[in-house]
N, C-alpha and C. Protein backbone atom coordinates (compact mmCIF):
# COMPACT_ATOMS: atom_id res chain seq x y z
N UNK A 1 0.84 -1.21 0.00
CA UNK A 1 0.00 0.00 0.00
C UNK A 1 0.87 1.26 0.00
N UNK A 2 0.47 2.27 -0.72
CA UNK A 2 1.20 3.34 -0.80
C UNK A 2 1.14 4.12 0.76
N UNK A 3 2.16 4.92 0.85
CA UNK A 3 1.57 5.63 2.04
C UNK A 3 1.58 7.08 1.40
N UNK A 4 0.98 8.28 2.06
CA UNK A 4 -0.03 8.76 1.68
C UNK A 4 1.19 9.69 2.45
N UNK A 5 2.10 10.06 3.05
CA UNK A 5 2.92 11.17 3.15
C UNK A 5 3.96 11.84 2.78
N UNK A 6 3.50 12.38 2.08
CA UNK A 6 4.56 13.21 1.01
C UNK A 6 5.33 14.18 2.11
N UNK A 7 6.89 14.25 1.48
CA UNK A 7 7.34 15.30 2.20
C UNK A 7 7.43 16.32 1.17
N UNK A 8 7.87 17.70 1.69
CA UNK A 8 8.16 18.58 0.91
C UNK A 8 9.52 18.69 -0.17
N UNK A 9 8.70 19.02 -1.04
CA UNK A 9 10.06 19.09 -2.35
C UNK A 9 11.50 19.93 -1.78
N UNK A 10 12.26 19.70 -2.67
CA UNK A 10 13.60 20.48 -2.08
C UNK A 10 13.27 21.78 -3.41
N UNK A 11 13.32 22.96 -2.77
CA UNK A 11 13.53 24.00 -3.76
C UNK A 11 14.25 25.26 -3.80
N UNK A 12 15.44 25.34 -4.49
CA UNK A 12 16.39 26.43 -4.74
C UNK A 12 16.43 27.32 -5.64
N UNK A 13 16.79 28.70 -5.08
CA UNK A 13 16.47 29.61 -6.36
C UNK A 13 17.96 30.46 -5.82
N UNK A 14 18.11 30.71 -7.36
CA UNK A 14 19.21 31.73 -6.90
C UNK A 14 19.51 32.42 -8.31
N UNK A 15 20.00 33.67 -8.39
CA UNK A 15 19.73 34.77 -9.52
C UNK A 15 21.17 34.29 -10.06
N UNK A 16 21.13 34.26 -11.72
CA UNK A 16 22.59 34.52 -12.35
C UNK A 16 23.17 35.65 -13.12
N UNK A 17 24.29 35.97 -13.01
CA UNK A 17 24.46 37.15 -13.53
C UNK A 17 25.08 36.75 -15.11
N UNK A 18 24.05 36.24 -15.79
CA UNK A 18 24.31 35.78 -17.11
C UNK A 18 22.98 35.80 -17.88
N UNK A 19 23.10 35.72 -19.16
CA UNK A 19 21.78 35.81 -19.94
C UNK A 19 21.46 34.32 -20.15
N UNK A 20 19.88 34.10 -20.03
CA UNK A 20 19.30 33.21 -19.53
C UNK A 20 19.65 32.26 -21.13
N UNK A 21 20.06 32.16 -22.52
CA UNK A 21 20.55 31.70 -23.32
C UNK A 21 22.10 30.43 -22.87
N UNK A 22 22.63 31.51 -21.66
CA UNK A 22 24.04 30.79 -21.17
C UNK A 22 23.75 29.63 -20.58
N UNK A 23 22.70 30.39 -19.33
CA UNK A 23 22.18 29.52 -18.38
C UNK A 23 21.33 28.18 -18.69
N UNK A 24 20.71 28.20 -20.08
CA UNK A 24 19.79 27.27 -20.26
C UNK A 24 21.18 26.04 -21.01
N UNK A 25 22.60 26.14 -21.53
CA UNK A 25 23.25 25.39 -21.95
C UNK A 25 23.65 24.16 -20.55
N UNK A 26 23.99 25.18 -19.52
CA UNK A 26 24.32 24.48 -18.70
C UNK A 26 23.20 23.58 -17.57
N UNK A 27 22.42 23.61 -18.09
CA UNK A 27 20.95 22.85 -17.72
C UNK A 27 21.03 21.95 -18.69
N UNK A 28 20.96 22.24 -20.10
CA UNK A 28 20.43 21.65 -20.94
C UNK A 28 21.26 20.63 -21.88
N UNK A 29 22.71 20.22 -20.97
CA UNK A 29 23.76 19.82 -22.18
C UNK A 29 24.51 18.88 -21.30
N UNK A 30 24.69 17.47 -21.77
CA UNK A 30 25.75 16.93 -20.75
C UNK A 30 26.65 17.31 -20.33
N UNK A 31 27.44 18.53 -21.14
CA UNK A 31 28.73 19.26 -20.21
C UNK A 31 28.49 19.93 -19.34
N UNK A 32 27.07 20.71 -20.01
CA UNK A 32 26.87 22.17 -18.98
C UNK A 32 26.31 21.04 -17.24
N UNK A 33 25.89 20.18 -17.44
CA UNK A 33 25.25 19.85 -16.10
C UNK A 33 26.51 19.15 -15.66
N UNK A 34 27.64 18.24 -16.18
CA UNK A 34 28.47 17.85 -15.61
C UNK A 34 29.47 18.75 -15.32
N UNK A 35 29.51 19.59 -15.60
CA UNK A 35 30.07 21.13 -15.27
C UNK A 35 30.34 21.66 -14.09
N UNK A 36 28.40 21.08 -13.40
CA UNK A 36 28.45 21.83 -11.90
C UNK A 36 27.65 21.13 -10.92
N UNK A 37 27.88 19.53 -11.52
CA UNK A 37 26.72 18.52 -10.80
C UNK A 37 27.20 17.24 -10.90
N UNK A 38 27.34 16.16 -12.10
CA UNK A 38 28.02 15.22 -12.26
C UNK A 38 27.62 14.81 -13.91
N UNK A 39 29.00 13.75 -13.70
CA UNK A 39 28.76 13.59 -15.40
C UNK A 39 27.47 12.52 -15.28
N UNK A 40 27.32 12.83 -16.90
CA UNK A 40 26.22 12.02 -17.38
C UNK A 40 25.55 11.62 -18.95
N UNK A 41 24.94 11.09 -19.24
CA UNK A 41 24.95 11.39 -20.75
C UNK A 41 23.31 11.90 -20.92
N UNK A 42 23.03 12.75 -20.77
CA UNK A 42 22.04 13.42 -20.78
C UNK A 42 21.89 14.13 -22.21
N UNK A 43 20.66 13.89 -22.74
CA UNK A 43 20.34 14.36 -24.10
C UNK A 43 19.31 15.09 -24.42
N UNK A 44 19.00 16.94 -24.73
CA UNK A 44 17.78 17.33 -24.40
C UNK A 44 16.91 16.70 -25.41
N UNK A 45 16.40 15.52 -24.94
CA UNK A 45 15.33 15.05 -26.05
C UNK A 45 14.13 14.56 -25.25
N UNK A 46 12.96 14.90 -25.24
CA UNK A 46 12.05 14.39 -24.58
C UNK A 46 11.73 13.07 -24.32
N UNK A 47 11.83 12.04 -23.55
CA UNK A 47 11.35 10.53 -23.32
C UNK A 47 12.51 10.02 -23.72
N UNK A 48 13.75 10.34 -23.74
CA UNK A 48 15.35 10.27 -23.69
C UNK A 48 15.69 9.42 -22.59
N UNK A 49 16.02 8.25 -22.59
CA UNK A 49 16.59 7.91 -21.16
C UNK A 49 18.19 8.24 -21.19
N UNK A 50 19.05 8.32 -19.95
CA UNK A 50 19.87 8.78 -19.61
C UNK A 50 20.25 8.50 -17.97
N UNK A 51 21.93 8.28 -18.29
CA UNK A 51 22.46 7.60 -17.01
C UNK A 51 22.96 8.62 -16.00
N UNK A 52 22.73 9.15 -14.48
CA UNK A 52 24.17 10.02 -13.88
C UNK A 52 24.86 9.41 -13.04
N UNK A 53 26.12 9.37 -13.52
CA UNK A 53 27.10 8.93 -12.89
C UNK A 53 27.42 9.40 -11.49
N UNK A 54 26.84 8.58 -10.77
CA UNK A 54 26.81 9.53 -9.32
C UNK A 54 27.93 8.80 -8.24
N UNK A 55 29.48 8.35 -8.70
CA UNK A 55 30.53 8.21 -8.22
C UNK A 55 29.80 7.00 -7.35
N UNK A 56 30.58 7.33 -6.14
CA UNK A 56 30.49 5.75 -5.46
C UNK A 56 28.79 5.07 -4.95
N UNK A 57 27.88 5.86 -5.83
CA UNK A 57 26.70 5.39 -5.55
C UNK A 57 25.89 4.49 -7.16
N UNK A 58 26.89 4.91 -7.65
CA UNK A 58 27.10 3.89 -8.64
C UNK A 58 25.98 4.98 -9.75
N UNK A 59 25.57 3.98 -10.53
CA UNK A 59 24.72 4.69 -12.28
C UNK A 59 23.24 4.92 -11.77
N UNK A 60 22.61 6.16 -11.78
CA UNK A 60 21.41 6.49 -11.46
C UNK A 60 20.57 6.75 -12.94
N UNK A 61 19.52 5.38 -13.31
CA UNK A 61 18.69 5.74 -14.62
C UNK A 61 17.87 6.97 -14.25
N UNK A 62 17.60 7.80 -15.31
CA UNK A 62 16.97 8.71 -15.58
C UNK A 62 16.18 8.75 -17.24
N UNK A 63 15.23 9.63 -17.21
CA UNK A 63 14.69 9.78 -18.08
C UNK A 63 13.82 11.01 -18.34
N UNK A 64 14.22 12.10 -19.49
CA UNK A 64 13.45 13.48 -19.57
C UNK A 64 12.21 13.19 -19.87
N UNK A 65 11.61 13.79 -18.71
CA UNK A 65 9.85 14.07 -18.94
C UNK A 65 9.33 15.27 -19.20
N UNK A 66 10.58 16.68 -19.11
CA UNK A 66 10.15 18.04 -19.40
C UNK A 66 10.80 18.50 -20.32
N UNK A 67 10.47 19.41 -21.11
CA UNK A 67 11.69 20.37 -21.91
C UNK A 67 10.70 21.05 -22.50
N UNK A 68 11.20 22.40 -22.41
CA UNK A 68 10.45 23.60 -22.65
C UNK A 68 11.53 24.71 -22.93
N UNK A 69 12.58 25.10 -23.74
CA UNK A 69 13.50 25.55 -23.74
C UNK A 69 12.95 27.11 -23.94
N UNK A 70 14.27 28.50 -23.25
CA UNK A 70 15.27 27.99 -22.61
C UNK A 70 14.47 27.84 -21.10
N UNK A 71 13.58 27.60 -20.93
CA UNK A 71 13.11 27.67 -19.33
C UNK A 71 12.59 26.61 -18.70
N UNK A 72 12.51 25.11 -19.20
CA UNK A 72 12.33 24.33 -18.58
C UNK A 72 12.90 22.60 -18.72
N UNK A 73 13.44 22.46 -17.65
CA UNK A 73 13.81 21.44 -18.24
C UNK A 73 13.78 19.92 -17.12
N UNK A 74 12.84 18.76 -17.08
CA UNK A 74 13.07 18.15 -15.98
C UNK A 74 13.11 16.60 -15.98
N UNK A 75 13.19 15.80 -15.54
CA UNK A 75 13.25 14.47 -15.41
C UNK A 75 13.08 13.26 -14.45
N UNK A 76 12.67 12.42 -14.73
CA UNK A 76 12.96 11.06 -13.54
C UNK A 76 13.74 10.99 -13.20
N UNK A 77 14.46 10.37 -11.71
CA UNK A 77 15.99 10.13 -11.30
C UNK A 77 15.77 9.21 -10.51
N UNK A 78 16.14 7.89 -10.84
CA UNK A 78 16.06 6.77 -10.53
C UNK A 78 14.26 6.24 -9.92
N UNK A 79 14.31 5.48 -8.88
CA UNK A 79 12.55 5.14 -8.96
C UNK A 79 11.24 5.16 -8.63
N UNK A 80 11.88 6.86 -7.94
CA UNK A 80 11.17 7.80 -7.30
C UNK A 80 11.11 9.28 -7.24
N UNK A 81 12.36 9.98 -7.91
CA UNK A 81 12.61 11.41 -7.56
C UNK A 81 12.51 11.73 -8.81
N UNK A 82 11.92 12.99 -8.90
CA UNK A 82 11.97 14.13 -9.91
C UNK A 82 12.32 15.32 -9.81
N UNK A 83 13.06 16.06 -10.94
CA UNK A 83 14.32 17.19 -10.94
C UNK A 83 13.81 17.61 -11.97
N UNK A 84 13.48 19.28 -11.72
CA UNK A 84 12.96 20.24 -12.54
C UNK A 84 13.88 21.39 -12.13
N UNK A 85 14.55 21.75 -13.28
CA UNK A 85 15.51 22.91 -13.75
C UNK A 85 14.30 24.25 -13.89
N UNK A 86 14.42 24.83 -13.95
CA UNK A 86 13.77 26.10 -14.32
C UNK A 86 14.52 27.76 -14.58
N UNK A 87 14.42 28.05 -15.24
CA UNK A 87 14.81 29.63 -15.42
C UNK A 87 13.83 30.67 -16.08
N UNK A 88 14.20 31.47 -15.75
CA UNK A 88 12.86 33.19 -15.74
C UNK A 88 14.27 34.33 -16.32
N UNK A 89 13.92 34.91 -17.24
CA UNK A 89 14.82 35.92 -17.77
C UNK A 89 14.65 36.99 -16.70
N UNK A 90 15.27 37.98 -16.16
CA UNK A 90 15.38 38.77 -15.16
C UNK A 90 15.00 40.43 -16.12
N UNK A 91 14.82 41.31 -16.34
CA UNK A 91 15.06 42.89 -16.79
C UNK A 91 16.64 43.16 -16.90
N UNK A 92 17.47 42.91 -15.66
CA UNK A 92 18.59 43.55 -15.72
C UNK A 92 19.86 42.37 -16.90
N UNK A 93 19.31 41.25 -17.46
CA UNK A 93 20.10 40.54 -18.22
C UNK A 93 20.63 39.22 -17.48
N UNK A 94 19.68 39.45 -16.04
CA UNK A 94 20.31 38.13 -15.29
C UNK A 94 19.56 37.02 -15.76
N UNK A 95 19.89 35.98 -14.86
CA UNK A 95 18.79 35.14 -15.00
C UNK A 95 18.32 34.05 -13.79
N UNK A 96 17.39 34.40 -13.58
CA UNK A 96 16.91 33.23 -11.90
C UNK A 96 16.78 31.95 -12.77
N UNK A 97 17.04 30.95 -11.25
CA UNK A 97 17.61 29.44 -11.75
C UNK A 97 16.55 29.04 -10.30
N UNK A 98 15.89 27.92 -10.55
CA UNK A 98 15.30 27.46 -9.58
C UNK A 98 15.41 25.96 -10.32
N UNK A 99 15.74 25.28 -8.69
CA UNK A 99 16.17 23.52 -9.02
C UNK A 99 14.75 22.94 -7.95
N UNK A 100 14.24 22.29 -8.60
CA UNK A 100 12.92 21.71 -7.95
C UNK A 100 13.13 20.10 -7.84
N UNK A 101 13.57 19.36 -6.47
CA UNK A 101 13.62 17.72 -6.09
C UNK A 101 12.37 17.39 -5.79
N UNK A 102 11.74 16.25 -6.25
CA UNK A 102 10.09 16.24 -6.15
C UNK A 102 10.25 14.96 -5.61
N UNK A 103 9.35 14.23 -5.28
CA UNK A 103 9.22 12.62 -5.24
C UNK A 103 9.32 11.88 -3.76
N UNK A 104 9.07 12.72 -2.68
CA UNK A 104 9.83 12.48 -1.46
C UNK A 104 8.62 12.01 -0.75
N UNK A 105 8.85 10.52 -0.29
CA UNK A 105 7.83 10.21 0.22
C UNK A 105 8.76 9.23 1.72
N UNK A 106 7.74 9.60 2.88
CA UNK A 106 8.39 9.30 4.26
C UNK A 106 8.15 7.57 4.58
N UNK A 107 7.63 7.48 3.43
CA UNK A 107 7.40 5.31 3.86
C UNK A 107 8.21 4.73 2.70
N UNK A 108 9.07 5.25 2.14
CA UNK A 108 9.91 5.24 1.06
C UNK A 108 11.49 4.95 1.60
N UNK A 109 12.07 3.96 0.72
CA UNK A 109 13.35 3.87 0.94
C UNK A 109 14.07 4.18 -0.20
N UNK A 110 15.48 4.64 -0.48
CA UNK A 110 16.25 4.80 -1.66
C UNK A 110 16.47 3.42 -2.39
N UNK A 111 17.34 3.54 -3.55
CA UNK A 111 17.42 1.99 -3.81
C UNK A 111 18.69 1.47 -2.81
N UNK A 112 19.50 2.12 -2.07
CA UNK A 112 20.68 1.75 -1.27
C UNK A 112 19.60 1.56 0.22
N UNK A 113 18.20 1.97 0.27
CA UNK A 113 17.77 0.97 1.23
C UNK A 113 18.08 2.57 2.59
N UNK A 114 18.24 3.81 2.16
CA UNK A 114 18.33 4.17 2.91
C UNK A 114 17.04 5.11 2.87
N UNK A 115 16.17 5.89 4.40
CA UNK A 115 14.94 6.37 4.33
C UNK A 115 14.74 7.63 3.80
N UNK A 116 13.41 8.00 2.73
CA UNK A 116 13.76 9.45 2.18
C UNK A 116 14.05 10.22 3.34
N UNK A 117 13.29 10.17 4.26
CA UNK A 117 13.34 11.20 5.52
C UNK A 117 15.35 11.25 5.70
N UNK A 118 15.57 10.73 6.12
CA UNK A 118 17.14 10.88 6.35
C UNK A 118 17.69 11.71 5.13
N UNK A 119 17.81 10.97 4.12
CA UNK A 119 18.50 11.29 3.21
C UNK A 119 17.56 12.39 2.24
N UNK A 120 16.54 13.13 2.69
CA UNK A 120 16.29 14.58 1.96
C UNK A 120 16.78 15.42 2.70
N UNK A 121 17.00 15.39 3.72
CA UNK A 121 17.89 16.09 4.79
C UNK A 121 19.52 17.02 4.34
N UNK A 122 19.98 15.54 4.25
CA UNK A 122 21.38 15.33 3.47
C UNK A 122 21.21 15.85 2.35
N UNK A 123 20.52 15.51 1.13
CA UNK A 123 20.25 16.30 0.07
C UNK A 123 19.92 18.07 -0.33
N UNK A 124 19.08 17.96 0.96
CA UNK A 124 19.16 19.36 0.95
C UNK A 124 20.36 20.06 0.74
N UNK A 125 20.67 19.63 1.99
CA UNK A 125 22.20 20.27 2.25
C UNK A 125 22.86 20.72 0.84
N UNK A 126 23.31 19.84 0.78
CA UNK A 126 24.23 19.52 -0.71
C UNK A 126 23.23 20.18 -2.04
N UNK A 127 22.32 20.31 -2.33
CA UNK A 127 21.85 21.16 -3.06
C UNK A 127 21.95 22.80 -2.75
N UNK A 128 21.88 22.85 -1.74
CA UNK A 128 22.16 24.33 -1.24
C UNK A 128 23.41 25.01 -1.40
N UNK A 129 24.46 23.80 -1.84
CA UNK A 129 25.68 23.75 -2.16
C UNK A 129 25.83 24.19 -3.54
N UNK A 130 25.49 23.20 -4.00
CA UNK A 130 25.32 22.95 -5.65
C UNK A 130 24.78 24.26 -5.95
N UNK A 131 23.53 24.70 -5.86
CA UNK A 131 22.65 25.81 -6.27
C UNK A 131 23.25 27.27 -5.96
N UNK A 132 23.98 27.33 -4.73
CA UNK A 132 24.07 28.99 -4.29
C UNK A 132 25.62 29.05 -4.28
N UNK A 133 26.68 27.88 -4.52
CA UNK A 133 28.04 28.56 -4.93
C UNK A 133 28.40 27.67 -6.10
N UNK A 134 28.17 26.25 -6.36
CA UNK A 134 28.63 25.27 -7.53
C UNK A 134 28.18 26.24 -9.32
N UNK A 135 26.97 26.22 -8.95
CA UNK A 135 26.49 26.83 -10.18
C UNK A 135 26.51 28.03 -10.53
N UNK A 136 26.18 28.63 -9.85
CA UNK A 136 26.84 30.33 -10.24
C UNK A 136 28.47 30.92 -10.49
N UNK A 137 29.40 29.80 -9.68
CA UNK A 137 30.31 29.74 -10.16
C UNK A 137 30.75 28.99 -11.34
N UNK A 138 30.32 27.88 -11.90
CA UNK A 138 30.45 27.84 -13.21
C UNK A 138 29.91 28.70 -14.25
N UNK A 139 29.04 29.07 -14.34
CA UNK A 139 28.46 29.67 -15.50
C UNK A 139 29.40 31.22 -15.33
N UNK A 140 29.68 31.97 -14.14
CA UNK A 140 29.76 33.40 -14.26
C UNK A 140 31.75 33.21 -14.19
N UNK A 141 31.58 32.17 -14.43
CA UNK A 141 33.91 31.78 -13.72
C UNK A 141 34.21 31.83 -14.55
């Protein structure tokens, strides 16, 4: 039986000081995301499957379920989570970046068997990483 408690998505926003054309490469391109996240062979093609190499946690399947260029872009990640890229052109030539982790459910285990509750925690973290110094420093470095 499913259980019925969703936790809250993980969601990061943070402004780039680049035109949202730059920003959508590095969303939208196996370099630009292995750039400032991990490698992978990611292909913007809709219903595309695709592997990320997520080091000692071994090959995470994925598969694009969004693309809406340059402002949207998102996917399955392994056999529960979903990852939505997003960008909004700014007035001043910037561009806001919001990373949306979906799929988080508290009667749920990872496939390593560990509980979402623990490990969205941990994730957070490390997205907060990724989002407010990893990525703004690639694209603007």
């Amino acid at each position: 039986m499913e259980s019925q408690e969703t936790l809250p998505e993980i969601r990061k926003t943070v402004v780039i000081d680049a035109p949202i054309e730059k920003v959508w490469k590095a969303i939208s391109t196996s370099d630009g995301i292995a750039g400032w996240w991990m490698p992978n062979s990611f292909e913007p093609v809709l219903g595309k499957e695709f592997v990320l190499h997520a080091g000692q946690y071994g090959d995470s399947p994925c598969k694009v379920t969004e693309l809406d260029p340059p402002n949207r872009v998102g996917f399955d990640w392994g056999k529960d989570w979903h990852l939505s890229f997003e960008l909004k052109q700014l007035e001043d030539g910037k561009t806001e970046f919001t990373l949306i982790h979906s799929g988080w459910d508290a009667g749920k285990v990872t496939e390593f068997g560990q509980p979402h509750t623990a490990i969205r925690g941990v994730m957070d973290g490390g997205w907060e990483k990724i989002v407010k110094e990893k990525f703004p420093a690639y694209i603007e470095g």
